[in-house]
C-alpha atoms as a PDB file:
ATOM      1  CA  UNK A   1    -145.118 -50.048 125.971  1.00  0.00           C
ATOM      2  CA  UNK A   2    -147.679 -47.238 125.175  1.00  0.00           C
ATOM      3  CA  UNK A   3    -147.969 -44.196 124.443  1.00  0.00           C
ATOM      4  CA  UNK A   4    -149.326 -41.890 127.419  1.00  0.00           C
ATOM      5  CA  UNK A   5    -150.019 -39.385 125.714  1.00  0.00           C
ATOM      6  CA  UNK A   6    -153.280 -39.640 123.937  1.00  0.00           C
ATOM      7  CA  UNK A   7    -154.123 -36.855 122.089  1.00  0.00           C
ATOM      8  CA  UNK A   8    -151.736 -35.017 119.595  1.00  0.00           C
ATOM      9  CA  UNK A   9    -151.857 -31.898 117.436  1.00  0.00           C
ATOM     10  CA  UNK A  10    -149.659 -31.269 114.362  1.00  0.00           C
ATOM     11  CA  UNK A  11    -149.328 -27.734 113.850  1.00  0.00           C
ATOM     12  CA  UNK A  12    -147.575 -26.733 110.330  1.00  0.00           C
ATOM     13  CA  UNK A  13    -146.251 -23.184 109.786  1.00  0.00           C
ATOM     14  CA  UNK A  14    -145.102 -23.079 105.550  1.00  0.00           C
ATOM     15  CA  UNK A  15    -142.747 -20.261 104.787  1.00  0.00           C
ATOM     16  CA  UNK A  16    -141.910 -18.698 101.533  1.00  0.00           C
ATOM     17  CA  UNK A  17    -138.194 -19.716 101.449  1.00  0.00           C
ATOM     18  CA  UNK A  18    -136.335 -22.345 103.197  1.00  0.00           C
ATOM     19  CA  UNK A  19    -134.163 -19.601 104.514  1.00  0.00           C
ATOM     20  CA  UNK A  20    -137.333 -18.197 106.772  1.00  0.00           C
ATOM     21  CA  UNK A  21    -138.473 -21.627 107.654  1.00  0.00           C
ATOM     22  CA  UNK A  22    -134.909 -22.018 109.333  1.00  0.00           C
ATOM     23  CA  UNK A  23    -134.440 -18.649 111.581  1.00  0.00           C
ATOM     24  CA  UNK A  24    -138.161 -19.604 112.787  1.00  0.00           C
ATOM     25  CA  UNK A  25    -137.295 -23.637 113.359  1.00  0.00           C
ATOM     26  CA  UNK A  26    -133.951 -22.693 114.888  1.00  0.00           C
ATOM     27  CA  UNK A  27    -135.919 -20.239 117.304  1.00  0.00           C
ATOM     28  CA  UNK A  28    -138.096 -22.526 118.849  1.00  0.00           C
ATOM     29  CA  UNK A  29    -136.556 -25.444 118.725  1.00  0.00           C
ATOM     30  CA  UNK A  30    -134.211 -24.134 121.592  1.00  0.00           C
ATOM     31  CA  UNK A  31    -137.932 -24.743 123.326  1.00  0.00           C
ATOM     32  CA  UNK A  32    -138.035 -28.299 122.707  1.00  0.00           C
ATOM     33  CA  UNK A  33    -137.618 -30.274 126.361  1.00  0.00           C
ATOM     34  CA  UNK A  34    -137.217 -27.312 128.348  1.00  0.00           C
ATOM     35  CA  UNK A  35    -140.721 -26.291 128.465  1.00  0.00           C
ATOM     36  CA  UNK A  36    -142.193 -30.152 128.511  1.00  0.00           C
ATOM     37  CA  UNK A  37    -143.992 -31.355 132.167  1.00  0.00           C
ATOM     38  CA  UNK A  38    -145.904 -34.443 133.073  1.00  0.00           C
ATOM     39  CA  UNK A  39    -149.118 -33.873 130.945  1.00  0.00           C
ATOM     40  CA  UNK A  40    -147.302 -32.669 127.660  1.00  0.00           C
ATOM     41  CA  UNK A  41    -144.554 -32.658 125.214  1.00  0.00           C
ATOM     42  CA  UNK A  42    -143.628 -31.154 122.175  1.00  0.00           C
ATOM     43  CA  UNK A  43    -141.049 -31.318 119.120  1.00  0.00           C
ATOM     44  CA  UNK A  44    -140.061 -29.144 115.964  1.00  0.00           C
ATOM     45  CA  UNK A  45    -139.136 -30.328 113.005  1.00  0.00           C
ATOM     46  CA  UNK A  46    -138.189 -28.458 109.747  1.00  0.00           C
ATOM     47  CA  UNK A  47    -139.049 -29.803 106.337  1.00  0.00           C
ATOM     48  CA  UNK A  48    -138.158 -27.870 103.284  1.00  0.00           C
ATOM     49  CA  UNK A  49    -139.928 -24.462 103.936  1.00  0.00           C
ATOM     50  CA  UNK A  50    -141.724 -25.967 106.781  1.00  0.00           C
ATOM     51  CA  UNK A  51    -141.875 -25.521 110.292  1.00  0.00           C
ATOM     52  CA  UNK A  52    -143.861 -28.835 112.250  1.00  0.00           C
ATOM     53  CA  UNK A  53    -144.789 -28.622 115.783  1.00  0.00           C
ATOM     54  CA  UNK A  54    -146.529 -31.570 117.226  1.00  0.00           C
ATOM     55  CA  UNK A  55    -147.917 -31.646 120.301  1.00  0.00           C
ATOM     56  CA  UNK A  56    -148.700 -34.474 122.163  1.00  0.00           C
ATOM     57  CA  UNK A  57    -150.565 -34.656 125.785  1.00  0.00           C
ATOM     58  CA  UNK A  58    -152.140 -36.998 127.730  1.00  0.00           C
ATOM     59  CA  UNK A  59    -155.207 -34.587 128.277  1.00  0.00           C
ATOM     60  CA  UNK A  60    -157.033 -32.222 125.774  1.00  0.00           C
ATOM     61  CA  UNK A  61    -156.480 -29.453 128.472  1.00  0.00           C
ATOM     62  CA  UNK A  62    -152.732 -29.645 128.226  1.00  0.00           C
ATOM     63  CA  UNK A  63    -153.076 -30.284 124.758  1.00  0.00           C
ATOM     64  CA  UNK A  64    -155.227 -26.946 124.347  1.00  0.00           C
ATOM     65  CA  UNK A  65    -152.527 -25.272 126.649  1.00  0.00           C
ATOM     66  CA  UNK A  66    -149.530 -26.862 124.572  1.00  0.00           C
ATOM     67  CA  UNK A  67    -150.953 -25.697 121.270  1.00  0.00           C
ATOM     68  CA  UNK A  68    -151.522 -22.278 122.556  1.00  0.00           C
ATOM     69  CA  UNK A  69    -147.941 -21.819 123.420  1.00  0.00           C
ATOM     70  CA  UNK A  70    -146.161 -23.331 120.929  1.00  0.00           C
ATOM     71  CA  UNK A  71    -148.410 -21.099 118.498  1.00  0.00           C
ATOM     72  CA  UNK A  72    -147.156 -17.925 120.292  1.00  0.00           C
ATOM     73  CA  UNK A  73    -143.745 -19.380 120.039  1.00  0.00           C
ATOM     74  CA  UNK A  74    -144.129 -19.169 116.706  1.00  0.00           C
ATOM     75  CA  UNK A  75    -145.272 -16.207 115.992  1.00  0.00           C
ATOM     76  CA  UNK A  76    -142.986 -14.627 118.077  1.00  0.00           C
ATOM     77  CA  UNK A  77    -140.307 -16.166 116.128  1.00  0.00           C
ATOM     78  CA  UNK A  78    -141.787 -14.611 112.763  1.00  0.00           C
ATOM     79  CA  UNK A  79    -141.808 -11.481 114.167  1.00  0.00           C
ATOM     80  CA  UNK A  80    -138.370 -10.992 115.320  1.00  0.00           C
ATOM     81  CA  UNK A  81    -137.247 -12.567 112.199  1.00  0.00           C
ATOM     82  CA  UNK A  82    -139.337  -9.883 110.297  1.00  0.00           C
ATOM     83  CA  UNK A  83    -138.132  -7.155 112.424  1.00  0.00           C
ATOM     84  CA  UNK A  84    -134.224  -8.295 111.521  1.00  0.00           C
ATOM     85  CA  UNK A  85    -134.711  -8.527 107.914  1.00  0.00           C
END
């Protein structure tokens, strides 16, 4: 069986402490499925101090459009978690 999504980005966020990498993993990964359609999917993973968000989509629109909002997921995530520290 293949894979129909073609094209895939792997977005890495590093963090100074494991601590940070967590609130901001733990934030988005609440994202993970619920935000997926027919042209793209994501998932989060959290290495060490590192946040991973790959993107996969069977169309480098979506993909584009998947990369965009998982980057302001992101972000948003690092600035509430700034804001509470």
């Amino acid at each position: 069986m293949s894979d129909p999504y073609d094209h895939r980005a792997v977005l890495s966020f590093p963090y100074p402490d494991q601590r940070r990498a967590r609130i901001v993993h733990d934030a988005v990964r609440v994202e993970v499925g619920d935000i997926d359609d027919d042209r793209s999917t994501a998932d989060a993973t959290l290495t060490d101090a590192t946040v991973e968000v790959t993107v996969r989509a069977r169309d480098l629109v979506a993909l584009r459009a998947g990369v965009n909002t998982w980057t302001r997921l992101v972000e948003t995530a690092e600035t509430v978690a700034a804001a509470a520290e």
